[in-house]
Protein backbone atom coordinates (compact mmCIF):
# COMPACT_ATOMS: atom_id res chain seq x y z
CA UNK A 1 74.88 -88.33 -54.23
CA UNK A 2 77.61 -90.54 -55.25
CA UNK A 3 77.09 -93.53 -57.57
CA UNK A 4 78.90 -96.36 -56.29
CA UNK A 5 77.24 -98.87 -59.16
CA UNK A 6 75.91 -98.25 -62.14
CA UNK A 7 72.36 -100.14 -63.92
CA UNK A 8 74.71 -102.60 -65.55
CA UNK A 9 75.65 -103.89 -62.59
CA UNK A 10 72.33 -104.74 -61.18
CA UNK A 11 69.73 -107.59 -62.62
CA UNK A 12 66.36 -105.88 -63.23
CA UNK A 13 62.89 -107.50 -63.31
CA UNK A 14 59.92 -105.86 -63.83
CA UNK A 15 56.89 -106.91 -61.40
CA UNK A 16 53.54 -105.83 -60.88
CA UNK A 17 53.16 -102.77 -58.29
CA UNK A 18 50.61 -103.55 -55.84
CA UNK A 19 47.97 -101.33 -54.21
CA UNK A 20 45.69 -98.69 -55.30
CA UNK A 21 45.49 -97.11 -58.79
CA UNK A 22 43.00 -99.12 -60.58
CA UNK A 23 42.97 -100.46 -64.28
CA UNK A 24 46.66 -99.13 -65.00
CA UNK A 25 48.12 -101.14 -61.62
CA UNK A 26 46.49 -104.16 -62.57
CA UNK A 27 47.78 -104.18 -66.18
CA UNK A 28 51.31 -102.74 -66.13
CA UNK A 29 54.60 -103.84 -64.92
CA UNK A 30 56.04 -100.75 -63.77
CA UNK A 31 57.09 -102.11 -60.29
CA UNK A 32 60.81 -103.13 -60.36
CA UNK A 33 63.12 -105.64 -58.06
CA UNK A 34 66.66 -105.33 -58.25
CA UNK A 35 68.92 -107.70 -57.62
CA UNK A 36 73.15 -106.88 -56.63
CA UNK A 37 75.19 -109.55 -55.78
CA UNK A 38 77.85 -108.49 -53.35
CA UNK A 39 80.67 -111.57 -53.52
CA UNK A 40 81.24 -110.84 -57.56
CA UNK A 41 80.73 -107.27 -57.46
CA UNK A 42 83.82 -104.43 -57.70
CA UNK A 43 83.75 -103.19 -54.49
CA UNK A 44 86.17 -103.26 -52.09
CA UNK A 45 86.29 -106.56 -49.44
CA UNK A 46 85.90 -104.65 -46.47
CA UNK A 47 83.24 -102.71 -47.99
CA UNK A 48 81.70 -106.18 -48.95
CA UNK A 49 82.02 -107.47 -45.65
CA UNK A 50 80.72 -104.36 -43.90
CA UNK A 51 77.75 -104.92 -46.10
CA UNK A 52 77.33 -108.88 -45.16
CA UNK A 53 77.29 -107.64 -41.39
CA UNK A 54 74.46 -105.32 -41.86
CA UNK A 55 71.17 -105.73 -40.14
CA UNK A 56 69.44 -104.83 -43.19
CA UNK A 57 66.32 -107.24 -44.21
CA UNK A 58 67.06 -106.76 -47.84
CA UNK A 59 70.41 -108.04 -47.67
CA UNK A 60 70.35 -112.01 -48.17
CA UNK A 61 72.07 -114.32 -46.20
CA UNK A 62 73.82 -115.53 -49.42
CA UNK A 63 75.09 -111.93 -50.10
CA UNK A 64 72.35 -110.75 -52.42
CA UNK A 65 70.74 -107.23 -51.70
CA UNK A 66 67.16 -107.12 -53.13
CA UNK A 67 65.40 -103.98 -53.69
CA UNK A 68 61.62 -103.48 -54.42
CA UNK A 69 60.80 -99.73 -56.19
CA UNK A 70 57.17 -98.95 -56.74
CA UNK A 71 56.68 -95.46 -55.95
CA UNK A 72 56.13 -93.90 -59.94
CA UNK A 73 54.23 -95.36 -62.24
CA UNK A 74 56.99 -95.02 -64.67
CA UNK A 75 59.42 -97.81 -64.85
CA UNK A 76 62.14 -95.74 -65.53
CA UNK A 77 61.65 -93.94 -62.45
CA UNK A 78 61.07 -96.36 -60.42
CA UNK A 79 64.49 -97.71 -61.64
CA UNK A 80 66.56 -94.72 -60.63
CA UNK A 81 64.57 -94.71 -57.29
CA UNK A 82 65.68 -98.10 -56.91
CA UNK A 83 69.21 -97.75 -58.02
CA UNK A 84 69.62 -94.65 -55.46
CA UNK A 85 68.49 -96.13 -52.58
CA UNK A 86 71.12 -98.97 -53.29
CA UNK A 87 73.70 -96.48 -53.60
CA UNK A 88 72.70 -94.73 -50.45
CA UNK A 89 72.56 -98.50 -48.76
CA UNK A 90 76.35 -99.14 -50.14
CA UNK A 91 77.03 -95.35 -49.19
CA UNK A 92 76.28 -96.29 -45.34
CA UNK A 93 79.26 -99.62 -46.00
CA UNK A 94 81.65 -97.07 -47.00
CA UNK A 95 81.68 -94.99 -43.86
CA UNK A 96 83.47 -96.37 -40.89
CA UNK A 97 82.12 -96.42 -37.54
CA UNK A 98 84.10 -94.37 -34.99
CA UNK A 99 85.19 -96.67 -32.02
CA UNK A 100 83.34 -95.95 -29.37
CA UNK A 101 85.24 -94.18 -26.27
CA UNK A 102 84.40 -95.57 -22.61
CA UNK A 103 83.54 -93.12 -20.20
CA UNK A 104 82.36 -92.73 -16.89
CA UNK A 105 79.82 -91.01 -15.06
CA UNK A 106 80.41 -87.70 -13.32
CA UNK A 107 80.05 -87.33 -10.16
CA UNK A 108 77.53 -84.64 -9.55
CA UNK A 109 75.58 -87.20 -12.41
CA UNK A 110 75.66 -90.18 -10.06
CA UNK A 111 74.30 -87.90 -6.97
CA UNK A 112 71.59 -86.61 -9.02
CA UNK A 113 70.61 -90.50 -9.93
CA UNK A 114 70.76 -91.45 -6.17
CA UNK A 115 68.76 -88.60 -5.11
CA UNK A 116 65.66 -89.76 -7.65
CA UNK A 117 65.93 -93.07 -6.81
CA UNK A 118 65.23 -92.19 -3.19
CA UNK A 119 62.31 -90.04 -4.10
CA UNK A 120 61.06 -92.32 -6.35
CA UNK A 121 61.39 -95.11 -2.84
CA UNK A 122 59.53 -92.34 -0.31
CA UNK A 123 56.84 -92.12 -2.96
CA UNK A 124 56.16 -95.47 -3.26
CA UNK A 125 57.02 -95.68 0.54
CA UNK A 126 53.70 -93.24 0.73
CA UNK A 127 51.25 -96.02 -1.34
CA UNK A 128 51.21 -98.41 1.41
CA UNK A 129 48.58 -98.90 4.10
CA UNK A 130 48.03 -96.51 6.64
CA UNK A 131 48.11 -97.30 10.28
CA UNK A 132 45.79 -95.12 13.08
């Protein structure tokens, strides 16, 4: 996978993980949020704005992606989990979407639609009340 940012450009803060795992969960802070601001960062504008128009819930209105990692109970680990999955987030701003080409339907594809739809009618047709 490539690394589009590195753990110095990211603010790190260590939380507390939440969940099962007893004593050790309740005591540690191995839980980690971090924090990339998109407007100051290196990356390219149109990657930025590709970012800013993603429907992604961690990405703030004010252009700050926030990422929660608590899988490991090692800090460290949950730190490159974190970092990865904001690599793979940026990863998806750096592809471009292909434009989409209009087409029509075929033919024998709009026959086959009419045809249900008028089964689909007799069979309802059928439900109604029946007359001696």
């Amino acid at each position: 996978m490539k690394e589009y940012i590195s753990v110095a450009d990211v603010e790190i803060s260590q939380i507390r993980a939440q969940g099962a795992g007893g004593q050790h969960v309740n005591k540690v802070s191995t839980a980690v949020h971090l924090r990339f601001s998109i407007h100051p960062s290196e990356l390219t504008e149109e990657v930025k704005q590709r970012l800013l128009k993603m429907k992604d819930r961690r990405i703030s209105k004010s252009g700050e992606i926030v990422i929660k990692s608590q899988k490991y109970r090692s800090l460290e680990k949950n730190i490159e989990a974190g970092i990865e999955r904001l690599n793979e987030l940026i990863g998806r701003a750096y592809r471009k979407e292909k434009p989409r080409k209009v087409t029509k339907p075929s033919h024998g594809s709009k026959l086959k639609r009419l045809e249900e739809k008028k089964k689909r009618g007799v069979s309802k047709m059928l439900r109604g009340k029946v007359e001696y």
